[in-house]
C-alpha atoms as a PDB file:
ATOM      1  CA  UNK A   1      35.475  54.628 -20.648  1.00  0.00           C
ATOM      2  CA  UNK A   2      34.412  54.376 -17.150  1.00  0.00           C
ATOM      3  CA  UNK A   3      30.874  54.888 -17.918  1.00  0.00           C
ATOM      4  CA  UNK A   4      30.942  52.475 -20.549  1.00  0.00           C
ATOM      5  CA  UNK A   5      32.286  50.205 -18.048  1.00  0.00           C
ATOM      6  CA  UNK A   6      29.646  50.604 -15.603  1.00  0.00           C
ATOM      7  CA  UNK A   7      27.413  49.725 -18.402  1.00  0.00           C
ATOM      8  CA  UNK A   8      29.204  46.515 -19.025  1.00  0.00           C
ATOM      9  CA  UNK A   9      29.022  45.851 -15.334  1.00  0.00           C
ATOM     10  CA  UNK A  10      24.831  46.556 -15.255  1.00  0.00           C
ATOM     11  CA  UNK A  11      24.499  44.464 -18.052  1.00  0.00           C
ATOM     12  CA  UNK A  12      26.391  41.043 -16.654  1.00  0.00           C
ATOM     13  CA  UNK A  13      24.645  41.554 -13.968  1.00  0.00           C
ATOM     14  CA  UNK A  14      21.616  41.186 -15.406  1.00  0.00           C
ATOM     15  CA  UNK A  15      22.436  38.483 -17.086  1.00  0.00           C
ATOM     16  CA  UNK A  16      23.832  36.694 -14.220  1.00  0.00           C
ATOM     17  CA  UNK A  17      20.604  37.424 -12.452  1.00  0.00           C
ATOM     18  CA  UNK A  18      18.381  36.391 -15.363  1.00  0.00           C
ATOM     19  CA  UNK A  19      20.331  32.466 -15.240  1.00  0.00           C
ATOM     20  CA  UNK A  20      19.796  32.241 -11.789  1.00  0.00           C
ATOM     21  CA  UNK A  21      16.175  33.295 -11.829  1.00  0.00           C
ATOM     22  CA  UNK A  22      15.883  30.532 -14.548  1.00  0.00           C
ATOM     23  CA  UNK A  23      18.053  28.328 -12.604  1.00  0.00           C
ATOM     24  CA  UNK A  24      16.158  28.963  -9.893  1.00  0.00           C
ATOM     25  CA  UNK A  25      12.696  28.409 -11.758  1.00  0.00           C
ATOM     26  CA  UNK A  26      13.484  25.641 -12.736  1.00  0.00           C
ATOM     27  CA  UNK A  27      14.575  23.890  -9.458  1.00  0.00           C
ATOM     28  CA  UNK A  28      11.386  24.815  -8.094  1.00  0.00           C
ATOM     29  CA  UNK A  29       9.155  23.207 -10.522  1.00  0.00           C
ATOM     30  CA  UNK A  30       9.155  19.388  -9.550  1.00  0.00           C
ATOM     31  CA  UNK A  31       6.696  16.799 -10.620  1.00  0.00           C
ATOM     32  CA  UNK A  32       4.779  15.365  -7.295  1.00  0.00           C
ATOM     33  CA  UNK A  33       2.396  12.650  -7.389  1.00  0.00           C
ATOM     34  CA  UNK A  34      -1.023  14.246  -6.464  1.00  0.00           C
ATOM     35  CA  UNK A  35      -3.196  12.318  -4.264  1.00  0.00           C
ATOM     36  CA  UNK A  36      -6.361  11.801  -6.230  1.00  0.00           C
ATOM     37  CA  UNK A  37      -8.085   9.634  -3.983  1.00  0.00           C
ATOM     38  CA  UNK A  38      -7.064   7.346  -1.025  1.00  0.00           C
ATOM     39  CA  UNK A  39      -5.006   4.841  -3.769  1.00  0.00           C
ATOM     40  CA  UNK A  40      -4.815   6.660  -6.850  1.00  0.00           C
ATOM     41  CA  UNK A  41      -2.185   9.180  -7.442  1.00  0.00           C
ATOM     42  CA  UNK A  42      -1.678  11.520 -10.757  1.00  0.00           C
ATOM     43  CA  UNK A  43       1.539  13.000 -11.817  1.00  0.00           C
ATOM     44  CA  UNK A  44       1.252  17.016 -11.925  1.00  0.00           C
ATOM     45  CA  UNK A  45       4.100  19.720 -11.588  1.00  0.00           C
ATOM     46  CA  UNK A  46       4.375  22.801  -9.464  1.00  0.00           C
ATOM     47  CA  UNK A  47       5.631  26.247 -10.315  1.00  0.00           C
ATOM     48  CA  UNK A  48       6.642  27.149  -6.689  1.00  0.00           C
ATOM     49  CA  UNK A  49       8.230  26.379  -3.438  1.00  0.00           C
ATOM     50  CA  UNK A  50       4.990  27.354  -2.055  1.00  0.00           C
ATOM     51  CA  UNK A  51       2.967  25.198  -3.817  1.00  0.00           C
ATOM     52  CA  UNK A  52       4.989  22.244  -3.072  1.00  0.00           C
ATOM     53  CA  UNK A  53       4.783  22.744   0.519  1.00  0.00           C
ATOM     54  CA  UNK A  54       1.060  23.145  -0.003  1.00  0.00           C
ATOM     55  CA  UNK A  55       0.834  20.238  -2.047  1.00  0.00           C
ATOM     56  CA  UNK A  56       3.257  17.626   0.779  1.00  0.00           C
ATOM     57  CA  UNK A  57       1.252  19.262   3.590  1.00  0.00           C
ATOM     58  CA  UNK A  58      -1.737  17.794   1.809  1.00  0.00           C
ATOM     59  CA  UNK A  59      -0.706  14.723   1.377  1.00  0.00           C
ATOM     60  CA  UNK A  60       0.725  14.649  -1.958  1.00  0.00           C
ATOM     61  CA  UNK A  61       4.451  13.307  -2.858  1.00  0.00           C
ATOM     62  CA  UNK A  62       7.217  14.537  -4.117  1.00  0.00           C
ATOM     63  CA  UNK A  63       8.182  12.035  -7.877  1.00  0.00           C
ATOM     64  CA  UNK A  64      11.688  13.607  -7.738  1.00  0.00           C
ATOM     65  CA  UNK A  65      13.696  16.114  -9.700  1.00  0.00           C
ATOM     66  CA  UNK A  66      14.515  16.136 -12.549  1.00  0.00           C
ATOM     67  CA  UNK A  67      11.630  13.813 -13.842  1.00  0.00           C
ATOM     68  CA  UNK A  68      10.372  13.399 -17.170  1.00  0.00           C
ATOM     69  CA  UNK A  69       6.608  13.832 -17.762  1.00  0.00           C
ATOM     70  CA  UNK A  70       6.828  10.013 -18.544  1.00  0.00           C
ATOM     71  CA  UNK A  71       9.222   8.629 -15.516  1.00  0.00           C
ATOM     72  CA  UNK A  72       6.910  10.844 -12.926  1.00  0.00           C
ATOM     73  CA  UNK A  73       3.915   9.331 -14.428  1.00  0.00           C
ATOM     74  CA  UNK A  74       5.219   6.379 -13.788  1.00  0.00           C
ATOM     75  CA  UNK A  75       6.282   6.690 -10.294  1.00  0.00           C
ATOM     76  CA  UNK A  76       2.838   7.987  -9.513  1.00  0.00           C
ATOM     77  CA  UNK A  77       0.792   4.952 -10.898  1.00  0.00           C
ATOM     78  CA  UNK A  78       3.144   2.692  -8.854  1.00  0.00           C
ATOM     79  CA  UNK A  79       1.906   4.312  -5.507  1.00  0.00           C
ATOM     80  CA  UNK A  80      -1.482   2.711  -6.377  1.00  0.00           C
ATOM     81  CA  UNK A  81      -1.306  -0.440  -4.055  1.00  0.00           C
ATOM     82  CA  UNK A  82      -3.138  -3.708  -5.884  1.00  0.00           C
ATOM     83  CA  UNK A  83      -2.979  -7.033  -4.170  1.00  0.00           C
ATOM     84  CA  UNK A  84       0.152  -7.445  -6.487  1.00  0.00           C
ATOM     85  CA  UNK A  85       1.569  -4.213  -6.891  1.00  0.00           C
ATOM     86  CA  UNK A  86       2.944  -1.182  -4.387  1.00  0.00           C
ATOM     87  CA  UNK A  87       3.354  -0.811  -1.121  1.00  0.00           C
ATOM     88  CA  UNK A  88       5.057  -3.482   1.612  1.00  0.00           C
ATOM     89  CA  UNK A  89       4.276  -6.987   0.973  1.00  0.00           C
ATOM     90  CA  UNK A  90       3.676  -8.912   3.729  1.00  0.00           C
ATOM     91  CA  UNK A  91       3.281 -12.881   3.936  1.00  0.00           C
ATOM     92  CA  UNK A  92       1.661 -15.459   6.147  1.00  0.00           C
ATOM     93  CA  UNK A  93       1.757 -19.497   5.780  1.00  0.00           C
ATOM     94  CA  UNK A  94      -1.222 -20.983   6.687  1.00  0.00           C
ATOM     95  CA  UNK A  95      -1.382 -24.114   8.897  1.00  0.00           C
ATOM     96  CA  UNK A  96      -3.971 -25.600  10.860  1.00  0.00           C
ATOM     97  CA  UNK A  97      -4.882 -24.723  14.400  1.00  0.00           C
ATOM     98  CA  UNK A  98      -4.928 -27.119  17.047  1.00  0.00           C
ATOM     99  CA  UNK A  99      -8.100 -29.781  16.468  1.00  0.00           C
ATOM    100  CA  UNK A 100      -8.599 -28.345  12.926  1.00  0.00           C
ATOM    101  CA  UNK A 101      -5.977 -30.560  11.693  1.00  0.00           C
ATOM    102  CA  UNK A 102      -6.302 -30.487   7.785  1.00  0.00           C
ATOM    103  CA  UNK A 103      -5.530 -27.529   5.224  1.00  0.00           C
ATOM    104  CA  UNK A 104      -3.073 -25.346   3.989  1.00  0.00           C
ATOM    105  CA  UNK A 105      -2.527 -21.626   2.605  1.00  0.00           C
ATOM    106  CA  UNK A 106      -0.995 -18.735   2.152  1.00  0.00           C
ATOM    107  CA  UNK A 107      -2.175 -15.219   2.728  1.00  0.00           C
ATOM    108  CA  UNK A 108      -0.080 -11.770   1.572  1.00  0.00           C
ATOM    109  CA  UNK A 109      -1.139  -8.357   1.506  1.00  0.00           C
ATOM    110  CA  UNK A 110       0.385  -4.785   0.566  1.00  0.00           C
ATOM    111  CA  UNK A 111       0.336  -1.705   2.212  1.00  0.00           C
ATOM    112  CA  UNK A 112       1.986   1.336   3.498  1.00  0.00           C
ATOM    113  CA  UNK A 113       2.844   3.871   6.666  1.00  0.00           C
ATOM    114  CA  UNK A 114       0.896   6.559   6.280  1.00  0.00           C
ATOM    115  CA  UNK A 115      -2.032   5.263   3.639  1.00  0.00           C
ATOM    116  CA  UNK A 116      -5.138   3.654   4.238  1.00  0.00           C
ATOM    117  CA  UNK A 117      -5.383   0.928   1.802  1.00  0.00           C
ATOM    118  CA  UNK A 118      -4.519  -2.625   2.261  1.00  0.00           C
ATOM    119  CA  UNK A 119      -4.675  -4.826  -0.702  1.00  0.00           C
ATOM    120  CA  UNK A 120      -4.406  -8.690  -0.243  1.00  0.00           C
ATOM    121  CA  UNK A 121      -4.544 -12.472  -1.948  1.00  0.00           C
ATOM    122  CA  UNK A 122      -5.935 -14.812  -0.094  1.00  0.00           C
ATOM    123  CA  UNK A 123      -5.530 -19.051  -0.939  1.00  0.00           C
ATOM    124  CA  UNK A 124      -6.744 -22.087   0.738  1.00  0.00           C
ATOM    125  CA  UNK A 125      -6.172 -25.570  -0.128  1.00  0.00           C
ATOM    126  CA  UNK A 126      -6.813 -28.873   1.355  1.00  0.00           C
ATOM    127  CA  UNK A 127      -9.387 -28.140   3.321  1.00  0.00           C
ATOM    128  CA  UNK A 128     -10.948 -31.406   4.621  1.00  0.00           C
ATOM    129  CA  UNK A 129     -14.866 -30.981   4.570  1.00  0.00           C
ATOM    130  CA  UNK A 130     -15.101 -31.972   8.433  1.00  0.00           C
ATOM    131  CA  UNK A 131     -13.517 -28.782   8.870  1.00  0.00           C
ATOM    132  CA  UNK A 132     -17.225 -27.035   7.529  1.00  0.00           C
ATOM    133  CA  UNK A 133     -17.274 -23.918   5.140  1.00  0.00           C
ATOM    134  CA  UNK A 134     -14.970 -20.858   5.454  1.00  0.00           C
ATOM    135  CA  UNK A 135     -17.078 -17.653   6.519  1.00  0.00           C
ATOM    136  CA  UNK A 136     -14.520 -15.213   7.400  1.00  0.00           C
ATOM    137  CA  UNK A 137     -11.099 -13.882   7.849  1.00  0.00           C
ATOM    138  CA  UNK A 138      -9.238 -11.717  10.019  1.00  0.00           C
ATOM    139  CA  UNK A 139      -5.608 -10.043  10.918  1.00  0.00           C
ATOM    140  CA  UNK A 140      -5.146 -10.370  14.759  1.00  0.00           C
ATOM    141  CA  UNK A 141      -2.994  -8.540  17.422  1.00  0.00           C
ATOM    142  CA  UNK A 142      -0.423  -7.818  18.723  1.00  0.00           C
ATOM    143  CA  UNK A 143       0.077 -10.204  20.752  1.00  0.00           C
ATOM    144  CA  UNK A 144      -0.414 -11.675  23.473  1.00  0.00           C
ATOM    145  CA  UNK A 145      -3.428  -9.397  23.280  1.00  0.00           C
ATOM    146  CA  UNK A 146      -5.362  -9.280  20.222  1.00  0.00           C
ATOM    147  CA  UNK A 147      -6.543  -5.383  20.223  1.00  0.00           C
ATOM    148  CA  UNK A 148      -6.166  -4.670  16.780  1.00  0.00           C
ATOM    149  CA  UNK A 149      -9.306  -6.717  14.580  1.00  0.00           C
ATOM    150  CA  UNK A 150      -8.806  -5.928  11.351  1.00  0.00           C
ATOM    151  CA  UNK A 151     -11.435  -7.977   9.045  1.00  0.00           C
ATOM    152  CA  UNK A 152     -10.715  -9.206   5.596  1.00  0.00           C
ATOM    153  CA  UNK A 153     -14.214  -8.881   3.729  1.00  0.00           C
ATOM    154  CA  UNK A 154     -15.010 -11.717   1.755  1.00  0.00           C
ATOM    155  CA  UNK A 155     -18.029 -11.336   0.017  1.00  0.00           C
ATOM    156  CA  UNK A 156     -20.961 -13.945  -0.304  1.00  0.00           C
ATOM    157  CA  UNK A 157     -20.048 -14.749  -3.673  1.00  0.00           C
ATOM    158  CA  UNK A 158     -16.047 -15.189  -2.880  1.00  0.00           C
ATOM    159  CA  UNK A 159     -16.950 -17.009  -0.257  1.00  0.00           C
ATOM    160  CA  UNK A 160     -19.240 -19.389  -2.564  1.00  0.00           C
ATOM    161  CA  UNK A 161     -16.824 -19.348  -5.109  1.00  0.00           C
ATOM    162  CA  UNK A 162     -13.775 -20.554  -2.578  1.00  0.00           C
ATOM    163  CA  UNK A 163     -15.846 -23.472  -0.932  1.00  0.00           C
ATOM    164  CA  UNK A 164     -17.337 -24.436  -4.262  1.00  0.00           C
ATOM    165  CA  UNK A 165     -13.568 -24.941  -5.173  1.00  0.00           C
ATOM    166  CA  UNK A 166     -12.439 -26.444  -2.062  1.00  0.00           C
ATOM    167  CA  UNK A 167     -15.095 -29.166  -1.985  1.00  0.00           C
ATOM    168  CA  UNK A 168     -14.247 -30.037  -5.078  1.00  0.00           C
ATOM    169  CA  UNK A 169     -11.022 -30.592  -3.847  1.00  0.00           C
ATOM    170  CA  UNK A 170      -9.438 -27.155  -5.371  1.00  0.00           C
ATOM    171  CA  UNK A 171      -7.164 -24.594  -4.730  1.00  0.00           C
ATOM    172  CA  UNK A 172      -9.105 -21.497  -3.647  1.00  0.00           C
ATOM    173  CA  UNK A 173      -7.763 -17.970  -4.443  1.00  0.00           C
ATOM    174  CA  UNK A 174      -9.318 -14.421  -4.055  1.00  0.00           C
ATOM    175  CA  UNK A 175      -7.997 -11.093  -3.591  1.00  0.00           C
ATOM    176  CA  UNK A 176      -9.506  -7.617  -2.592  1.00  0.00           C
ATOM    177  CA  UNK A 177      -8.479  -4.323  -1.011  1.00  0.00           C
ATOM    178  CA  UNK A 178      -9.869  -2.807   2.466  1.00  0.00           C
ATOM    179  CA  UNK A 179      -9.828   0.750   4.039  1.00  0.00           C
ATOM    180  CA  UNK A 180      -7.883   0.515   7.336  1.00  0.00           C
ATOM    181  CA  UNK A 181      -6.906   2.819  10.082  1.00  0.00           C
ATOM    182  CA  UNK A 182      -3.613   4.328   9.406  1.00  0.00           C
ATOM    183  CA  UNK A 183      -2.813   3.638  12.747  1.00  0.00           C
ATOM    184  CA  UNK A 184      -3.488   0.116  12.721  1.00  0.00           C
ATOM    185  CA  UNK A 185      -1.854  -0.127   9.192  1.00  0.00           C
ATOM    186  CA  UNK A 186       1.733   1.598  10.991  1.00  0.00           C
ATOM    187  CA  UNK A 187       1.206  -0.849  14.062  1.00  0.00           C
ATOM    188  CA  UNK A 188       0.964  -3.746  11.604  1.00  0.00           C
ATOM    189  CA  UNK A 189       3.384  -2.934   9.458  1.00  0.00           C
ATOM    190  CA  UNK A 190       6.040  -2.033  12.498  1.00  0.00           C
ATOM    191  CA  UNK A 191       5.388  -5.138  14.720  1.00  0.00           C
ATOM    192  CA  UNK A 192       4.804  -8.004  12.026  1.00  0.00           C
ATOM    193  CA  UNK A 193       5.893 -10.620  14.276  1.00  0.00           C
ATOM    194  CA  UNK A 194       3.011  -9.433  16.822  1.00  0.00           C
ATOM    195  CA  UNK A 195       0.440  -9.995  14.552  1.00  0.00           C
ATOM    196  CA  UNK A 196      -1.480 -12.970  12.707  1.00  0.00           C
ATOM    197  CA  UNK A 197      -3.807 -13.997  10.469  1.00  0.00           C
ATOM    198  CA  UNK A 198      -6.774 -16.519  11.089  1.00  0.00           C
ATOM    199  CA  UNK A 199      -9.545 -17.826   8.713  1.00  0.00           C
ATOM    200  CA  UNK A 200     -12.557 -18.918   9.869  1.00  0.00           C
ATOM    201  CA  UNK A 201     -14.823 -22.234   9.725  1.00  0.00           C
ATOM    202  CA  UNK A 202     -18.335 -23.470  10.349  1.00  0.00           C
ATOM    203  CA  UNK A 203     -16.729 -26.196  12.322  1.00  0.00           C
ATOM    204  CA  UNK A 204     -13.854 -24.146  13.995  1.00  0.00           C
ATOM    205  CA  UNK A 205     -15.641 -19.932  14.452  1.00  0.00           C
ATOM    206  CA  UNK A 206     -12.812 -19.850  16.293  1.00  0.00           C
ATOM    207  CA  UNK A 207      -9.803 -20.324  13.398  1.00  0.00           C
ATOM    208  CA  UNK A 208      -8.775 -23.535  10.942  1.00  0.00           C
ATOM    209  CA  UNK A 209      -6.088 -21.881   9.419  1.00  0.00           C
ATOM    210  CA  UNK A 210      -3.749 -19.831  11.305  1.00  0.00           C
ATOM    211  CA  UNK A 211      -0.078 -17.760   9.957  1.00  0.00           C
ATOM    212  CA  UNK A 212       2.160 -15.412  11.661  1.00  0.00           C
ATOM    213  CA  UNK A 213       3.105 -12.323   9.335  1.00  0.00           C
ATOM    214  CA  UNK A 214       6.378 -11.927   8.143  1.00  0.00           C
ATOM    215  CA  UNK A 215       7.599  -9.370   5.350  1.00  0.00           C
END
């Protein structure tokens, strides 16, 4: 009988140990969001502890356990930052500067600490004509100094497209992502108040339209 119950014992125990080796499995294999490229993140999952410290140290993020093959998808594809998706939104209400006098807009953008993308929407509107053509746009700071440039590309044909529309009278709206510094993206996105943006005329190189940022 004792033998037999040394058996029994052995055997629980390996059962015991088999669940918690499962168990155990199981909580190490978590879905992270894989850093594809600079914005695009894919949903894969590990099979190790190792691994996912591999994977974080690389950059890559941790969806969450437990996650679904569906719900970490999703969670990945909303790290992608757009102009109207991810990331911090920030806003800025444009008014004129000083001699400038006419025109109106509003400027937001999205990004995050730690990434390099900033995605933004861009909209001008009653822009008198004396005030010349737009040609460029910038986020300035902090201030009082203005260290941090960071430029807002507008192409030649946004920027034909926008003073087509605003001769005509027209609201003028474009959008587009840049590649920034992190470390001017987590200055930015820390000191908000410190930091503006300005668009830029033929008749005023210096700023038309000018908005604090604000989240």
């Amino acid at each position: 009988m004792r033998r037999l119950g040394a058996v029994l014992v052995i055997a629980a125990s390996v059962v015991v140990a088999s669940f918690a080796s499962a168990a155990e499995a199981a909580a190490v294999k978590p879905w992270i969001c894989h850093k594809a490229d600079e914005n695009r993140y894919v949903a894969i999952r590990v099979t190790s502890r190792a691994q996912l410290r591999g994977h974080v140290r690389h950059g890559d993020i941790v969806a969450g356990v437990p996650q679904t093959r569906v719900a970490a998808r999703a969670f990945c594809r909303g790290l992608t930052i757009t102009p109207t998706r991810g990331g911090q939104r920030v806003d800025a209400t444009l008014a004129p500067v000083s001699a400038a006098l006419t025109g109106s807009g509003t400027f937001t953008f999205r990004a995050a600490q730690g990434r390099e993308t900033l995605c933004w929407t861009l909209t001008i509107q009653t822009l008198a004509a004396s005030a010349g053509a737009v040609t460029a746009a910038h986020i300035h700071g902090p201030l009082p100094s203005t260290d941090i440039f960071i430029p807002i590309t507008l192409t030649a044909a946004q920027l034909s497209a926008m003073n087509t529309s605003l001769a005509a009278g027209q609201p003028a709206t474009t959008t587009g992502c840049e590649t920034v510094d992190r470390a001017k993206v987590r200055q930015v996105l820390r000191n908000l108040d410190d930091f503006y943006f300005n668009v830029h005329t033929t008749a005023f190189p210096g700023g038309a339209l000018q908005g604090t940022l604000s989240s």
